[in-house]
Protein backbone atom coordinates (compact mmCIF):
# COMPACT_ATOMS: atom_id res chain seq x y z
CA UNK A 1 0.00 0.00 0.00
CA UNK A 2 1.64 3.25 -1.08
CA UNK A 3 0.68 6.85 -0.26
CA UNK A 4 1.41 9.65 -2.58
CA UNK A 5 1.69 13.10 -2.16
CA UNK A 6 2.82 15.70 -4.29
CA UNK A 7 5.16 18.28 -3.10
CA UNK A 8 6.02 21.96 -4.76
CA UNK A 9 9.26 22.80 -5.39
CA UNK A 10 10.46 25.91 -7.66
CA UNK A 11 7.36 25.76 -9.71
CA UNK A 12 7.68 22.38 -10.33
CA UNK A 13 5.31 19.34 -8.95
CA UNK A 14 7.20 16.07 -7.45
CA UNK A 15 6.01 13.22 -6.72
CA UNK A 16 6.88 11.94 -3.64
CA UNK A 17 5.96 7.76 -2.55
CA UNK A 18 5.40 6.99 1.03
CA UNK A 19 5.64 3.31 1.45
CA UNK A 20 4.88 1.18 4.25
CA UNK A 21 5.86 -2.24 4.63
CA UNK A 22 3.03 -4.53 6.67
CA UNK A 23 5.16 -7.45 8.06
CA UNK A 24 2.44 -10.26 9.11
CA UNK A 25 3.52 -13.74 11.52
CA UNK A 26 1.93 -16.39 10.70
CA UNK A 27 1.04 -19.24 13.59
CA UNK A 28 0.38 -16.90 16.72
CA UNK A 29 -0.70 -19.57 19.23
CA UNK A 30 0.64 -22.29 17.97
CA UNK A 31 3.41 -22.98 19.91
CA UNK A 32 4.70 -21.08 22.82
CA UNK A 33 8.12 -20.86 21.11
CA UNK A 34 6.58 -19.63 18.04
CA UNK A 35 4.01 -17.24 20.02
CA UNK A 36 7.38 -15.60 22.03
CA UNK A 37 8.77 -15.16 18.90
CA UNK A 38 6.14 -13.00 17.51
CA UNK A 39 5.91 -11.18 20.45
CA UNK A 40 9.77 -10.15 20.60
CA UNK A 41 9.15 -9.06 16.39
CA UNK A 42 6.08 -7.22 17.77
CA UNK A 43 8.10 -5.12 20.49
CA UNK A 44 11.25 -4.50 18.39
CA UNK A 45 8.93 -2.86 15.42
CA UNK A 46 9.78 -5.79 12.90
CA UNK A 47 6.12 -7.30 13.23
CA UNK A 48 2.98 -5.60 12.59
CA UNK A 49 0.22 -8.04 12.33
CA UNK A 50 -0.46 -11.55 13.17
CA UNK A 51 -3.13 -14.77 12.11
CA UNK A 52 -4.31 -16.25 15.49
CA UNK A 53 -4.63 -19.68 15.75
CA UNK A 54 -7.38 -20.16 17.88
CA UNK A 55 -6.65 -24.21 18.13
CA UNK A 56 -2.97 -23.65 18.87
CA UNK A 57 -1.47 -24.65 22.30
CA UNK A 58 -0.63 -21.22 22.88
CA UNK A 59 -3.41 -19.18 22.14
CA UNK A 60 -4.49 -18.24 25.55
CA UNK A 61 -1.73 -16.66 26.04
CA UNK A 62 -1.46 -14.63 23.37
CA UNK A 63 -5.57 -13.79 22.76
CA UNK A 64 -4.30 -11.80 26.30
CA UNK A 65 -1.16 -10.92 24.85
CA UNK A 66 -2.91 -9.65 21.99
CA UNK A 67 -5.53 -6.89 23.83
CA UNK A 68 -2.92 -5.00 25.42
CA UNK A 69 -1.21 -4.72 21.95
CA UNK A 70 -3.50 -2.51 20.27
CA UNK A 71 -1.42 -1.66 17.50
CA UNK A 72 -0.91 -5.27 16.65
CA UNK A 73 -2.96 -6.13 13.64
CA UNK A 74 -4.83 -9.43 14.37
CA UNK A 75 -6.42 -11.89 11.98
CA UNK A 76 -7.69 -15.63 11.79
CA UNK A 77 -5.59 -18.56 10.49
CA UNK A 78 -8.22 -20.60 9.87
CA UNK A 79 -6.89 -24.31 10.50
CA UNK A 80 -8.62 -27.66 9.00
CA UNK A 81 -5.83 -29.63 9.05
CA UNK A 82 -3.86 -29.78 12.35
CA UNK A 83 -4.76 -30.76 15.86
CA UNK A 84 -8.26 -30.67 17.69
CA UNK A 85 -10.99 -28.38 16.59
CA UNK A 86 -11.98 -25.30 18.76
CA UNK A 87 -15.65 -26.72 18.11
CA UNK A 88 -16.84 -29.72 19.74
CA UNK A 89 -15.66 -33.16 17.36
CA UNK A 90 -19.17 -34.71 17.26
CA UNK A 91 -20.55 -31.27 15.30
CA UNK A 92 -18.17 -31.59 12.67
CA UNK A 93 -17.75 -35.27 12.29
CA UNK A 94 -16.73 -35.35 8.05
CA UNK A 95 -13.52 -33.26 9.55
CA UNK A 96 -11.75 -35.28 12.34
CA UNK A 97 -10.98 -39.04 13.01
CA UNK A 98 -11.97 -40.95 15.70
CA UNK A 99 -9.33 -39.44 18.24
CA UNK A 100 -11.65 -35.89 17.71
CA UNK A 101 -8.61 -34.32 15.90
CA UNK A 102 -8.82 -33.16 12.62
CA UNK A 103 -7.41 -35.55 9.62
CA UNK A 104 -3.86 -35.43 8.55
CA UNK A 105 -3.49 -33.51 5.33
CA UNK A 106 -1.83 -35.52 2.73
């Protein structure tokens, strides 16, 4: 996403770019190694959003993490395919085996 403005100079108009760069971690919550990670990007300026995954073995921590970091851009990372479903197993029965975690992708 780049901002332009136009700046006068002896008559003549110049085009100036802004440009941001939007850094984005994937896997918030996943992992508590991967979660700390983020977190340390986040502080130093590196990071500036992250997809929360609300199945992750983290994510408690860093959903609280999260609202006292309001600058911090969060999004879903919506996951089919790894560990156990945030909704109950037996509603969503054509996605996980008989362990109530969702199938391995292949």
């Amino acid at each position: 996403m780049a901002a332009v403005r136009f700046v006068v100079r002896r008559g003549w108009q110049h085009r100036k770019r802004m440009k941001k760069l939007i850094v984005t971690a994937d896997d918030f919550g996943l992992t508590d190694v991967v979660s700390h990670a983020i977190i340390e990007g986040y502080k130093k300026g590196i990071i500036t959003s992250a997809s929360l995954m609300a199945n992750g073995a983290g994510f408690e921590s860093v959903a609280a993490f999260a609202r006292q970091a309001p600058k911090l851009g969060v999004g879903v990372h919506l996951n089919l395919t790894e560990g156990r479903p945030v909704s109950q197993a037996a509603s969503i029965p054509s996605l996980v085996n008989s362990q109530g975690l969702f199938f391995e992708a292949r």
